[in-house]
C-alpha atoms as a PDB file:
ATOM      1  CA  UNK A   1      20.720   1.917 -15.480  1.00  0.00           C
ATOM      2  CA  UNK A   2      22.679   3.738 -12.903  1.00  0.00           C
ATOM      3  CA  UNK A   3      22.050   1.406 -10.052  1.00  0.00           C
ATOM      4  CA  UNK A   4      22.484  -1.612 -12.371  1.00  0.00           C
ATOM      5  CA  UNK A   5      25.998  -0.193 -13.239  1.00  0.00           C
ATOM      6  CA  UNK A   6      26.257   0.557  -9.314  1.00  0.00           C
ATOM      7  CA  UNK A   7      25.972  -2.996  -8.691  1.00  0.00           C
ATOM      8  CA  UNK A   8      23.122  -2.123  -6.059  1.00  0.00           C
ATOM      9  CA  UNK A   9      18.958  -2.233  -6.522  1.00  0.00           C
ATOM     10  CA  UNK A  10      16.332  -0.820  -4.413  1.00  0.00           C
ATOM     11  CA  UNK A  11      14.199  -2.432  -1.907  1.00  0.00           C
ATOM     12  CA  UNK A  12      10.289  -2.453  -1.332  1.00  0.00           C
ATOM     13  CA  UNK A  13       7.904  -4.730  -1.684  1.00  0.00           C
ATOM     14  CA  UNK A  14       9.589  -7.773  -1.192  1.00  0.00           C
ATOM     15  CA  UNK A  15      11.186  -6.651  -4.665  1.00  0.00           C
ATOM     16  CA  UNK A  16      14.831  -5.955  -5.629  1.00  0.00           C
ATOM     17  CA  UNK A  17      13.932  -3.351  -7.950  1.00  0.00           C
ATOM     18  CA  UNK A  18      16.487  -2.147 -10.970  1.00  0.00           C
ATOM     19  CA  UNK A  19      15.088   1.507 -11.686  1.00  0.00           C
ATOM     20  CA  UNK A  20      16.403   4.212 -14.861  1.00  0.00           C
ATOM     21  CA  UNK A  21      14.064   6.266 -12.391  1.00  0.00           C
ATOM     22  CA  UNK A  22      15.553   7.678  -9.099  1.00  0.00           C
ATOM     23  CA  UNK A  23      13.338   6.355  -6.082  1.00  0.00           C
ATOM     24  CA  UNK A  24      15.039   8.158  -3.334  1.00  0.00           C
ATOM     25  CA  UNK A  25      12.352   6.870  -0.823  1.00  0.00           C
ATOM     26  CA  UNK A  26      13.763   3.524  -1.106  1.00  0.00           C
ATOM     27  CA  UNK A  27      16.787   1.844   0.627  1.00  0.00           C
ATOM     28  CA  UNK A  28      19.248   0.249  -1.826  1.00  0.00           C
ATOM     29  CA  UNK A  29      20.003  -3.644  -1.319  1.00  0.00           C
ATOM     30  CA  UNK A  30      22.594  -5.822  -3.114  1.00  0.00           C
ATOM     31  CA  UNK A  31      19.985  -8.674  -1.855  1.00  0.00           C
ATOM     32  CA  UNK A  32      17.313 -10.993  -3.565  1.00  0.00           C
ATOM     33  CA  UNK A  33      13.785  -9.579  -3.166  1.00  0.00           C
ATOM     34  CA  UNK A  34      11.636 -12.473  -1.339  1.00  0.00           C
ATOM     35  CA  UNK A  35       9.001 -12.330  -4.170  1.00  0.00           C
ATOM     36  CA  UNK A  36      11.841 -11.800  -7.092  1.00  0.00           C
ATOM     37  CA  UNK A  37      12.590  -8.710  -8.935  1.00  0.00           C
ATOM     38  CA  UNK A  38      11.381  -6.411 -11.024  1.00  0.00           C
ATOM     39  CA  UNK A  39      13.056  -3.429 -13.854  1.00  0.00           C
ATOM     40  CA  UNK A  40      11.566   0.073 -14.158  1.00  0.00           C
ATOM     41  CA  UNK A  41      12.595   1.334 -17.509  1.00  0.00           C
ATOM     42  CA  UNK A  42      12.017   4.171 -19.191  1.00  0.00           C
ATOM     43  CA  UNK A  43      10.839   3.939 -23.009  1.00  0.00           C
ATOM     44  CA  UNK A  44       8.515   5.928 -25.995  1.00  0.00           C
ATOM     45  CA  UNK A  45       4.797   3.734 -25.277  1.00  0.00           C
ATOM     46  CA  UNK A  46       2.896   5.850 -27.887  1.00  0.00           C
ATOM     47  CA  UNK A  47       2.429   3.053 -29.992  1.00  0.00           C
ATOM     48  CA  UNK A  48       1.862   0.412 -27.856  1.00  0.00           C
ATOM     49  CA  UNK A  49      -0.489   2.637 -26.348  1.00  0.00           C
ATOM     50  CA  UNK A  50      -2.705   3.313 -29.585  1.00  0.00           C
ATOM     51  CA  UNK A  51      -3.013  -0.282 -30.172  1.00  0.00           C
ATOM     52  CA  UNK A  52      -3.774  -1.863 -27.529  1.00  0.00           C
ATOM     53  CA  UNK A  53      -7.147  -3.007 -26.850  1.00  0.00           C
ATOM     54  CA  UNK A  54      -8.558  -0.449 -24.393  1.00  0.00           C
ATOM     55  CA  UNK A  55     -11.102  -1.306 -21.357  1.00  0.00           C
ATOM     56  CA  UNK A  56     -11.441   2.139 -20.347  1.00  0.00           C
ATOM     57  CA  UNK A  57     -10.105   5.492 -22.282  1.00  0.00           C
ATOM     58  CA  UNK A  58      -7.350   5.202 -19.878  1.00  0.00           C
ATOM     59  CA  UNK A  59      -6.717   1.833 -19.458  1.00  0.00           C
ATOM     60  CA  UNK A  60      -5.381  -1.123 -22.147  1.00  0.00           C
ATOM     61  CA  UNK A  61      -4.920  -4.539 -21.203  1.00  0.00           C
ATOM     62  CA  UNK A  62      -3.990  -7.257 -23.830  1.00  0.00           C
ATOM     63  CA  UNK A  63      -2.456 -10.715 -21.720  1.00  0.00           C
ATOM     64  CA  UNK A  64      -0.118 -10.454 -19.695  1.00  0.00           C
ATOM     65  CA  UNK A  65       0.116  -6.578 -20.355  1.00  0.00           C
ATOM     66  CA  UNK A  66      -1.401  -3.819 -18.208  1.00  0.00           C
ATOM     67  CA  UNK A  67      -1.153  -0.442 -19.506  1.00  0.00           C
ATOM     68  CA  UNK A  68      -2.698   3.359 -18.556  1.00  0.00           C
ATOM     69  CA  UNK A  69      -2.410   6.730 -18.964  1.00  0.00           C
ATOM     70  CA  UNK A  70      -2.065   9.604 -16.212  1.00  0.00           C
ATOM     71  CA  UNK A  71      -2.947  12.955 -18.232  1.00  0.00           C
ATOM     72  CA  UNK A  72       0.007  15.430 -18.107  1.00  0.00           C
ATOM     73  CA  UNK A  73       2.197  12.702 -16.256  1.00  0.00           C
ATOM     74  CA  UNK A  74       3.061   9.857 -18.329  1.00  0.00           C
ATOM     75  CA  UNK A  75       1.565   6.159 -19.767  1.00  0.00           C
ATOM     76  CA  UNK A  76       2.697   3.143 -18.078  1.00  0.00           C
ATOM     77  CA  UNK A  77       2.922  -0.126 -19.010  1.00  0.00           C
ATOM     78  CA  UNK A  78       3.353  -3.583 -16.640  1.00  0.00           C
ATOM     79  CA  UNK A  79       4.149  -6.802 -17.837  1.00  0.00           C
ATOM     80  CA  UNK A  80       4.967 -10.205 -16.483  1.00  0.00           C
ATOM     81  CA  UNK A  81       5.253  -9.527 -13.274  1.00  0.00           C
ATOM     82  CA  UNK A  82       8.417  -8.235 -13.864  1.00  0.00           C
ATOM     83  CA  UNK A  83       8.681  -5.168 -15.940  1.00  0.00           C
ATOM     84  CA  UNK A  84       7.686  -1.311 -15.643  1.00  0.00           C
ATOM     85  CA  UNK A  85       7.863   0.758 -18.700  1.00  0.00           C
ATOM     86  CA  UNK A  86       7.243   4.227 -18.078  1.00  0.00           C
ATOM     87  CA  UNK A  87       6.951   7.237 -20.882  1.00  0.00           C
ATOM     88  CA  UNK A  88       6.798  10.563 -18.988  1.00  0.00           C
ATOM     89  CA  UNK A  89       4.380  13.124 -20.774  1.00  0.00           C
ATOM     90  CA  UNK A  90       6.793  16.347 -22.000  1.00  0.00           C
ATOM     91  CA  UNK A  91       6.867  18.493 -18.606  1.00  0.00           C
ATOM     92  CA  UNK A  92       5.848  16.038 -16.388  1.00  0.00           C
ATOM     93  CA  UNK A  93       6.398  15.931 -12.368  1.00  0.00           C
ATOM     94  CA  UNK A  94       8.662  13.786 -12.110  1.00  0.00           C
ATOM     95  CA  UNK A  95       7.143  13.515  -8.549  1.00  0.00           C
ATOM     96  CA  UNK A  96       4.336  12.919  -9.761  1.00  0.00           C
ATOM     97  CA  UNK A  97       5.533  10.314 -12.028  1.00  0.00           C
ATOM     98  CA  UNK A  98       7.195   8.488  -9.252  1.00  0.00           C
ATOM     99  CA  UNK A  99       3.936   8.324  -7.637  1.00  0.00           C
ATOM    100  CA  UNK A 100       2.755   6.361  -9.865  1.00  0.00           C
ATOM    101  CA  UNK A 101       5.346   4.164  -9.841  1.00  0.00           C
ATOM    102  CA  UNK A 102       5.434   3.133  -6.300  1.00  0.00           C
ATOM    103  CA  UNK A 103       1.488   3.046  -6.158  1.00  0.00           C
ATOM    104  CA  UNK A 104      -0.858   1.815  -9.363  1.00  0.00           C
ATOM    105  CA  UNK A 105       1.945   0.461 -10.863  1.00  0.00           C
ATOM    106  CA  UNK A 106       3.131  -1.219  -8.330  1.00  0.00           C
ATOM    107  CA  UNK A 107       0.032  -2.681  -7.111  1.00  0.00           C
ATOM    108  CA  UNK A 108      -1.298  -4.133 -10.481  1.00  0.00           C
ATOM    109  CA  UNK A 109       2.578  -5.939 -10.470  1.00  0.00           C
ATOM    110  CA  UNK A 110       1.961  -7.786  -7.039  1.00  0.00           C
ATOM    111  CA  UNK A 111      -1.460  -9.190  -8.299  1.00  0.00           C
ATOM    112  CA  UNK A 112       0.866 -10.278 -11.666  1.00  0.00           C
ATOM    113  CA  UNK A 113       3.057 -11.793  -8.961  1.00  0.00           C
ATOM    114  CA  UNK A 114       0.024 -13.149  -7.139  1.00  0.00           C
ATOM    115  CA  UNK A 115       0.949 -11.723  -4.259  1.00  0.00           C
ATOM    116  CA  UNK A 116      -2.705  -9.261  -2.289  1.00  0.00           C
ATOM    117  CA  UNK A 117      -2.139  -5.693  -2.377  1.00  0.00           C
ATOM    118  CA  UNK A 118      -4.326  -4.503   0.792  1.00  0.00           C
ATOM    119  CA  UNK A 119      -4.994  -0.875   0.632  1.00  0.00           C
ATOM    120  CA  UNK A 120      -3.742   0.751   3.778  1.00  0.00           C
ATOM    121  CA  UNK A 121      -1.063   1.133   6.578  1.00  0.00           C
ATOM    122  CA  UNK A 122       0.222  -2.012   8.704  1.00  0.00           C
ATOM    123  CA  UNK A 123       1.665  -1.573  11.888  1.00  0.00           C
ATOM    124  CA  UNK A 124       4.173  -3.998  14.365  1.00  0.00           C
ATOM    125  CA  UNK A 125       2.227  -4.598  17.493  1.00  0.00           C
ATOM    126  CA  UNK A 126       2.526  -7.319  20.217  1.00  0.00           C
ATOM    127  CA  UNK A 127       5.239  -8.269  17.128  1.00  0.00           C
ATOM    128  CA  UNK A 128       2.853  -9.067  14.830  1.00  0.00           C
ATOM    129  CA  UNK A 129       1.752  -7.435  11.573  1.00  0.00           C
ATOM    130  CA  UNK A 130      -2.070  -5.715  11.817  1.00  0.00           C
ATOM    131  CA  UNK A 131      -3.268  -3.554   8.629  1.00  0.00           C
ATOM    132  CA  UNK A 132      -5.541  -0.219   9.294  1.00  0.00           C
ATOM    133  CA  UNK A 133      -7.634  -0.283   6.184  1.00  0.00           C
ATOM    134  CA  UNK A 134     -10.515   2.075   5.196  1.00  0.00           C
ATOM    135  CA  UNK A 135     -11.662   4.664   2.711  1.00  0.00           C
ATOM    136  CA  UNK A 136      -9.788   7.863   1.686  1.00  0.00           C
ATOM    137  CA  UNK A 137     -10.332  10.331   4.637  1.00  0.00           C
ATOM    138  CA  UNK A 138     -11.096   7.434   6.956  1.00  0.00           C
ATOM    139  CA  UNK A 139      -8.063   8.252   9.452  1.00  0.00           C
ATOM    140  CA  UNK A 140      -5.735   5.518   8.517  1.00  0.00           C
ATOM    141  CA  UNK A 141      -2.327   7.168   8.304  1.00  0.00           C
ATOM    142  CA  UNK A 142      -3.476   9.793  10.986  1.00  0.00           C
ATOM    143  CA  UNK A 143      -3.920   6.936  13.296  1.00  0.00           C
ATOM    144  CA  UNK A 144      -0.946   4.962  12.042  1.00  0.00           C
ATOM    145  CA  UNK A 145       1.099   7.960  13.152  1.00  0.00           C
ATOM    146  CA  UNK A 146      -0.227   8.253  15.619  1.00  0.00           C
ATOM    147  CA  UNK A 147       0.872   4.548  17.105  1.00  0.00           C
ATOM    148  CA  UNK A 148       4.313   5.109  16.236  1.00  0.00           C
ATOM    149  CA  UNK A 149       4.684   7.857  17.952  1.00  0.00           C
ATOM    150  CA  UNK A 150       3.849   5.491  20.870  1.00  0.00           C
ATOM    151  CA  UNK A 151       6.724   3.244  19.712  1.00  0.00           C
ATOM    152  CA  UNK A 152       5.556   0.987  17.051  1.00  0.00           C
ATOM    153  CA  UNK A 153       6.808  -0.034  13.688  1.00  0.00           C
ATOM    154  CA  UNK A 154       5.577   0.823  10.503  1.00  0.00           C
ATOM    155  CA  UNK A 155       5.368  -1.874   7.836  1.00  0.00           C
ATOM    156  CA  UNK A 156       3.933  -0.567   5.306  1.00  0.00           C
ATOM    157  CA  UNK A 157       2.219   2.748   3.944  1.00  0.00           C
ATOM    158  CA  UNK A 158      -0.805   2.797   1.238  1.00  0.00           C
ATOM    159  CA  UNK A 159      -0.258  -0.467  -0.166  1.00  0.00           C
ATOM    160  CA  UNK A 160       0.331  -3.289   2.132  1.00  0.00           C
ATOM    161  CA  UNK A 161       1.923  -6.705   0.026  1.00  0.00           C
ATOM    162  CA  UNK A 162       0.500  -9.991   1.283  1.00  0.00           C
ATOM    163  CA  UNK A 163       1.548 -13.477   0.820  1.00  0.00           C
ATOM    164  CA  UNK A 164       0.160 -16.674   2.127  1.00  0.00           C
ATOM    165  CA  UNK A 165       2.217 -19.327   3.318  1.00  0.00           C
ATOM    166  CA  UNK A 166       1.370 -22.591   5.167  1.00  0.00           C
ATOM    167  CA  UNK A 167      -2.542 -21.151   5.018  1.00  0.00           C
ATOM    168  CA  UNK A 168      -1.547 -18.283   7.150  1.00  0.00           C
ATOM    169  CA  UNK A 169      -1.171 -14.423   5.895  1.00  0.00           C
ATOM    170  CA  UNK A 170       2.507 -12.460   5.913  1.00  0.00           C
ATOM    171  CA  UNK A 171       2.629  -9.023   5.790  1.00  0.00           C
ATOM    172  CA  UNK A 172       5.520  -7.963   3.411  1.00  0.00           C
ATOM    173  CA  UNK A 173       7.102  -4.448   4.391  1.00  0.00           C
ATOM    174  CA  UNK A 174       6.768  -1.742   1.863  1.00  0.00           C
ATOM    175  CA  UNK A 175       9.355   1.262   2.188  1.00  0.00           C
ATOM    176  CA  UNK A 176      10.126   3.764   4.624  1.00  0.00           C
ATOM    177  CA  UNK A 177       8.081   6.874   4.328  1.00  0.00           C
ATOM    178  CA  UNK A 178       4.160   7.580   5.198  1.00  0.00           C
ATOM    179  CA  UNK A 179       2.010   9.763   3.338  1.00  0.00           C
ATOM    180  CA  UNK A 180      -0.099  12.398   5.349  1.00  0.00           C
ATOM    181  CA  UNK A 181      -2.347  15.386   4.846  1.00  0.00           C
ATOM    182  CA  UNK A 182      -1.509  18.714   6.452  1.00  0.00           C
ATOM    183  CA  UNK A 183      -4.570  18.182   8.719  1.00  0.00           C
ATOM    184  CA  UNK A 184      -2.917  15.240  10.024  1.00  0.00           C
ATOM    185  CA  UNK A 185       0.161  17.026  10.904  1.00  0.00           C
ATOM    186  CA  UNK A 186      -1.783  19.658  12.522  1.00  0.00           C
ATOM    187  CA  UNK A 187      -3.162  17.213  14.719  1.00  0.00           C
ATOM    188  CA  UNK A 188      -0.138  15.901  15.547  1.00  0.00           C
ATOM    189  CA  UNK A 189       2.210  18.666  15.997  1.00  0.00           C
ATOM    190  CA  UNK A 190       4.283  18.012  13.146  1.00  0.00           C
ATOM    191  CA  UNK A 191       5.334  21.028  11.221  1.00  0.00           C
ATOM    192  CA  UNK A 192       4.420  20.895   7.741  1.00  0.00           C
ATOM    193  CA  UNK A 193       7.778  22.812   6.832  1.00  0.00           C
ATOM    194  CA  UNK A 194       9.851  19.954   7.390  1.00  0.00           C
ATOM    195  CA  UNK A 195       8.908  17.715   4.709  1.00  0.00           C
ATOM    196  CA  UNK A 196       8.367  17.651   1.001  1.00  0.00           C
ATOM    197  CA  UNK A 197       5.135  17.439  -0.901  1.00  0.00           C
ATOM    198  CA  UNK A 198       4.522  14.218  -2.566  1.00  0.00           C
ATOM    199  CA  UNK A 199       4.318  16.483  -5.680  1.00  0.00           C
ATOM    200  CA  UNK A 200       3.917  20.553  -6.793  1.00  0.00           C
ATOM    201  CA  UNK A 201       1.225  22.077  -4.734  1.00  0.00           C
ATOM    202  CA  UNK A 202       0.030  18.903  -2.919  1.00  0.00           C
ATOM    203  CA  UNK A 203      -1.277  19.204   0.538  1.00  0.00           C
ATOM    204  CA  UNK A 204      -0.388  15.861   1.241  1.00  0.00           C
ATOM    205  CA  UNK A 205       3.556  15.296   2.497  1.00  0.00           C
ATOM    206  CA  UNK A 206       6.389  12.804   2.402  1.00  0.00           C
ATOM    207  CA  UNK A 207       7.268  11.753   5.827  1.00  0.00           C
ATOM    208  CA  UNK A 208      10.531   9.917   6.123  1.00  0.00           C
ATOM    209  CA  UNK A 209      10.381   7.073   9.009  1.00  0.00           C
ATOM    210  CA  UNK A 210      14.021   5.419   8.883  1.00  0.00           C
ATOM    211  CA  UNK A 211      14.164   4.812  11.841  1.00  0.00           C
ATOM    212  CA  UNK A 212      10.146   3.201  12.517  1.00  0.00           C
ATOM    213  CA  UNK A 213      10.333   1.154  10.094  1.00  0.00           C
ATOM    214  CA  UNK A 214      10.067  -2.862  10.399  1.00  0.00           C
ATOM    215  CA  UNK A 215      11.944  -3.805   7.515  1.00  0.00           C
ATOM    216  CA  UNK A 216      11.198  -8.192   7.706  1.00  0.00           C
ATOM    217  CA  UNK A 217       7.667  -9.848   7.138  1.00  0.00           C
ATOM    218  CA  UNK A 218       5.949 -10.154   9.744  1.00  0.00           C
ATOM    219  CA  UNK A 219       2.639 -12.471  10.163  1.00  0.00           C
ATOM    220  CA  UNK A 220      -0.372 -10.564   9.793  1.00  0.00           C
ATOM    221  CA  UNK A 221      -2.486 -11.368  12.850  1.00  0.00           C
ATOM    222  CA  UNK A 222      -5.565  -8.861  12.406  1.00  0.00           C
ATOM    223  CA  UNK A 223      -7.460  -5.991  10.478  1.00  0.00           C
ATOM    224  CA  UNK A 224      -8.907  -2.622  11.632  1.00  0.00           C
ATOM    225  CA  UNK A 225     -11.130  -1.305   9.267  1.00  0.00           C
ATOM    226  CA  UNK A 226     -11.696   2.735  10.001  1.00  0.00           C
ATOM    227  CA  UNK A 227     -14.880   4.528   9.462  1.00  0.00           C
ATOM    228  CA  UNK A 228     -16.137   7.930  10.526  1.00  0.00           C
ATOM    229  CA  UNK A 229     -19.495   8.631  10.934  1.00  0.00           C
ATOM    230  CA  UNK A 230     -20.924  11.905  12.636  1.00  0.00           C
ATOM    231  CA  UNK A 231     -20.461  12.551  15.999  1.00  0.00           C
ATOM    232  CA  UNK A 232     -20.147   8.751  16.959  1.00  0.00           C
ATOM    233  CA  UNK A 233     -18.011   8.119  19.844  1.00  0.00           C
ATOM    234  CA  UNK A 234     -15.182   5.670  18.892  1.00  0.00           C
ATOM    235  CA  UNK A 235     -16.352   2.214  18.951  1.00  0.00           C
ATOM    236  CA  UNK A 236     -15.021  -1.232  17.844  1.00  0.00           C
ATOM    237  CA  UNK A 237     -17.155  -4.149  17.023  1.00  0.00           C
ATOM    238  CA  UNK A 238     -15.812  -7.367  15.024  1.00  0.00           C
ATOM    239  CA  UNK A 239     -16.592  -8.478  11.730  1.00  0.00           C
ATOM    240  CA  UNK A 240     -17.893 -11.942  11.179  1.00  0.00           C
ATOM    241  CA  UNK A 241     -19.255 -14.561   8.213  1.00  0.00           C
ATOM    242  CA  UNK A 242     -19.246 -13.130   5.065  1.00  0.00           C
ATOM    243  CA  UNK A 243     -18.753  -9.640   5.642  1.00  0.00           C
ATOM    244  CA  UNK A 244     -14.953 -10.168   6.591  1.00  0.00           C
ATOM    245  CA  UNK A 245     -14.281 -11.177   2.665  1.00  0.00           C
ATOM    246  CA  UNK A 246     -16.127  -8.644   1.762  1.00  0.00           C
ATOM    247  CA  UNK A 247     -14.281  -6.565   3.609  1.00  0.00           C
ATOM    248  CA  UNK A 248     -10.858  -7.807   2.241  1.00  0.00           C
ATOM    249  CA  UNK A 249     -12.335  -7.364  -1.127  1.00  0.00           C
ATOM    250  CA  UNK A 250     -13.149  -4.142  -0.568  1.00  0.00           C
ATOM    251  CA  UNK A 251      -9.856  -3.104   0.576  1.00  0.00           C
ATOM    252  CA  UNK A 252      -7.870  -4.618  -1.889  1.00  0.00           C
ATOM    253  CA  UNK A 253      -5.715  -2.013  -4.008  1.00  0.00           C
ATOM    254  CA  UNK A 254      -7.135  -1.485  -7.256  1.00  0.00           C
ATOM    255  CA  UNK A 255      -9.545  -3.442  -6.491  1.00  0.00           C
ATOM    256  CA  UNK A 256     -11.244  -2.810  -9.935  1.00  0.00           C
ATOM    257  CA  UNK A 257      -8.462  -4.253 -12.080  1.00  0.00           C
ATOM    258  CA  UNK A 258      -9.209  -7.802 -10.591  1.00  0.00           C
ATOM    259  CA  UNK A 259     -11.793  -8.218 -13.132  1.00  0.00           C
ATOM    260  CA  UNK A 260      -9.668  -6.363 -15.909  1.00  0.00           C
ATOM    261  CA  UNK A 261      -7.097  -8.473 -15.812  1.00  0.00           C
ATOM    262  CA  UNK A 262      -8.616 -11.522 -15.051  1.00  0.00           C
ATOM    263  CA  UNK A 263      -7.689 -12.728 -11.957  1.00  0.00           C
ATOM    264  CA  UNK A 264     -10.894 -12.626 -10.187  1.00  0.00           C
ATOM    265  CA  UNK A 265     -10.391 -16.677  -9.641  1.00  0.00           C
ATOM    266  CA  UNK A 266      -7.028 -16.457  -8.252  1.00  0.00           C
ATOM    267  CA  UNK A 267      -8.008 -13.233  -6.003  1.00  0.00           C
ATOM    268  CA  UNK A 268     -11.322 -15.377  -4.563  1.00  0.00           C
ATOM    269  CA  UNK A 269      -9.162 -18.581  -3.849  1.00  0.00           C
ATOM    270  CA  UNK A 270      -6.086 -16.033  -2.176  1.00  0.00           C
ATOM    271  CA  UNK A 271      -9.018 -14.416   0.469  1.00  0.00           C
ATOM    272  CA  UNK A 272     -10.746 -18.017   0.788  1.00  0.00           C
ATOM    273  CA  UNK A 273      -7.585 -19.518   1.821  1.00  0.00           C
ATOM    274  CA  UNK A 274      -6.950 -17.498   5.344  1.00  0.00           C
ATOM    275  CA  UNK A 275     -10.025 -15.069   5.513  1.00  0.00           C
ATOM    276  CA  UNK A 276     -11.831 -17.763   8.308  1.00  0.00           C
ATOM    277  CA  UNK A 277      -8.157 -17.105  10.202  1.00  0.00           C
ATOM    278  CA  UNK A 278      -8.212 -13.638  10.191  1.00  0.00           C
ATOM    279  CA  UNK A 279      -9.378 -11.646  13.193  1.00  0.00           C
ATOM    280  CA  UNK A 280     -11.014  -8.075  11.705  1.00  0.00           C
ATOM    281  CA  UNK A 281     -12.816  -5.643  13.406  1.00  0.00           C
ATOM    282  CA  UNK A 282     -14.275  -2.512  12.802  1.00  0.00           C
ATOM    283  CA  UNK A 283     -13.317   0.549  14.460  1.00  0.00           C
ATOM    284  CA  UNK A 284     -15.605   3.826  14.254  1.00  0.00           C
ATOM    285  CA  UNK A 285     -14.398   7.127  15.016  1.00  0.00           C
ATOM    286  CA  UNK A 286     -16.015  11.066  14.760  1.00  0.00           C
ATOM    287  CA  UNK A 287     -15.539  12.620  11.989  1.00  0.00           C
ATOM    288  CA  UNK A 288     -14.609  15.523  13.628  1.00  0.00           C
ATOM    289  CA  UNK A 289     -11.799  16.218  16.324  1.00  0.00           C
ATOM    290  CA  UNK A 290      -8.728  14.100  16.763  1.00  0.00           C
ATOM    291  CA  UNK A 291      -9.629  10.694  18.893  1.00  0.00           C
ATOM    292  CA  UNK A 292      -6.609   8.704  17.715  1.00  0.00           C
ATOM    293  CA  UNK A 293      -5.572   7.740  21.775  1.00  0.00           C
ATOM    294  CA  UNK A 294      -8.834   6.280  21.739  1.00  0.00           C
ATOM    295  CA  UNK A 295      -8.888   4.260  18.750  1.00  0.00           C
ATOM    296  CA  UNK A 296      -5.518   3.055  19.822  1.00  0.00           C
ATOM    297  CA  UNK A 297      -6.931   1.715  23.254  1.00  0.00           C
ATOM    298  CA  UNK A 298      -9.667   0.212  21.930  1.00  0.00           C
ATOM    299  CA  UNK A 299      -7.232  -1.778  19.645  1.00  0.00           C
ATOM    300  CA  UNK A 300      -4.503  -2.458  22.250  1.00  0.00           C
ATOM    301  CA  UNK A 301      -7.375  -3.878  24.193  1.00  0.00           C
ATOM    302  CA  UNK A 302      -8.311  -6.005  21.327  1.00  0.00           C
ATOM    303  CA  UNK A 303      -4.881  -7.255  20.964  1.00  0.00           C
ATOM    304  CA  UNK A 304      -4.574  -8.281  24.380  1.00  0.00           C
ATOM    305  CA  UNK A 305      -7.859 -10.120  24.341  1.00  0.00           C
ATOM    306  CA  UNK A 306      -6.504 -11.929  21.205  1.00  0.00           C
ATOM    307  CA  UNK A 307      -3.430 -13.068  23.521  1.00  0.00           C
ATOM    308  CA  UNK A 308      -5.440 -13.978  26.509  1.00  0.00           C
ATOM    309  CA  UNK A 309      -7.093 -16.474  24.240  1.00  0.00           C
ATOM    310  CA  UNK A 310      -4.369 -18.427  22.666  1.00  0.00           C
END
């Protein structure tokens, strides 16, 4: 392994990661990862494949084994917590593949760790962590950009790492690039041209944020959930009772593998333990037009309410 033999390891994740694959998005470290560390190898998984016991056509899981299959890309396999075996289909994208890597594989890994993959961006304000989560198309990254553009710190893109300690919830930073649709850039003014596409013909691009990007844990103080819904003007209302672990539930990454792999106990107990601590709200937006200014108001308000009550 070429960074192995480098004597240097990427960093995301709270993982110091030991890759065969290139993972240019990533800064190297010659650190510890907080949550340990993990080896992305490259190796033939037909056979493992065919025998392993499969949940879906797509899918195998057999103990502490996790393995599935992205037609025309490769099959995966994660194991222990520790290990990412990766056979790339003949031809594949090795975009594509790398995809993969940094997103299902890397979120059915954390829940090995133990450690709650959230799906969505998180964001440094009033120096504390806060996740935007919501459904695909729900505005999350468009509004994520939008707030550092007005000088905040990105945490973490698509899959936000959390770890409880002392009862209370730490957002762990992921790496240093967002993910955004071209209609997103449109909105805000950023030229398509300048950045890559996560993969051939995507519409969706790689945006490099080096210099945005909080690289520490931060405590995670709140959640915005995003919605759209018709012509609705934006509005924010907070989530009580049960509905804020459903919510967390909902917005877990691969949120269907908690009952594949068994760790629906563990994932109940993780929410139970600082879901009554969390402040979460829920912010609705049009669907159409670009009201990002005023979903950030409504939120800096929030925020500042939050403070005047402490």
């Amino acid at each position: 392994m070429a960074s192995i033999v480098q004597g240097l390891a990427y960093k995301a994740f709270g993982l110091q990661i030991h890759s065969e694959f290139p993972l240019p998005e990533l800064p190297l470290t010659d650190q510890p990862g907080l949550i340990g560390s993990v080896s992305v190898i490259q190796e033939d998984l037909s056979e493992r494949w065919q025998a392993i016991p499969k949940v879906t056509a797509s899918l195998g899981v057999s103990g502490n084994e996790v393995m599935f299959e992205a037609k025309d890309t490769a099959i995966f396999s994660i194991r222990d917590g520790s290990t990412i075996t990766v056979s790339p289909a003949p031809g594949a994208d090795g975009d594509c593949v790398r995809l993969f890597i940094l997103g299902s594989c890397m979120g059915v890994l954390l829940m090995q760790k133990k450690i709650l993959p959230l799906h969505g961006s998180a964001l440094v304000l009033d120096n504390k962590a806060y996740a935007l989560v919501g459904r695909s198309g729900a505005g999350k990254s468009t509004l994520a950009s939008y707030l550092m553009d007005q000088g905040h710190l990105l945490i973490s893109d698509d899959v936000i790492p959390v770890m409880v300690q002392n009862g209370h919830p730490l957002a762990i930073p992921g790496y240093p690039q967002q993910k955004l649709w071209q209609q997103s850039l449109d909105y805000l003014g950023m030229n398509s041209s300048s950045y890559r596409p996560l993969f051939e013909r995507e519409t969706k691009f790689a945006v490099p944020v080096h210099d945005r990007f909080q690289a520490e844990p931060l405590p995670l103080a709140g959640v915005f959930e995003l919605s759209a819904a018709g012509e609705s003007p934006v509005t924010l209302q907070a989530i009580s009772g049960l509905e804020r672990f459903h919510t967390l539930f909902n917005h877990t990454y691969q949120k269907a593998m908690i009952d594949r792999i068994g760790i629906r106990e563990w994932h109940f107990g993780m929410l139970a333990s600082f879901v009554n601590r969390l402040p979460m709200y829920r912010l609705t937006r049009p669907e159409a037009g670009f009201s990002a200014p005023a979903q950030a108001s409504l939120i800096y308000e929030t925020i500042q309410h939050q403070v005047e009550e402490r």
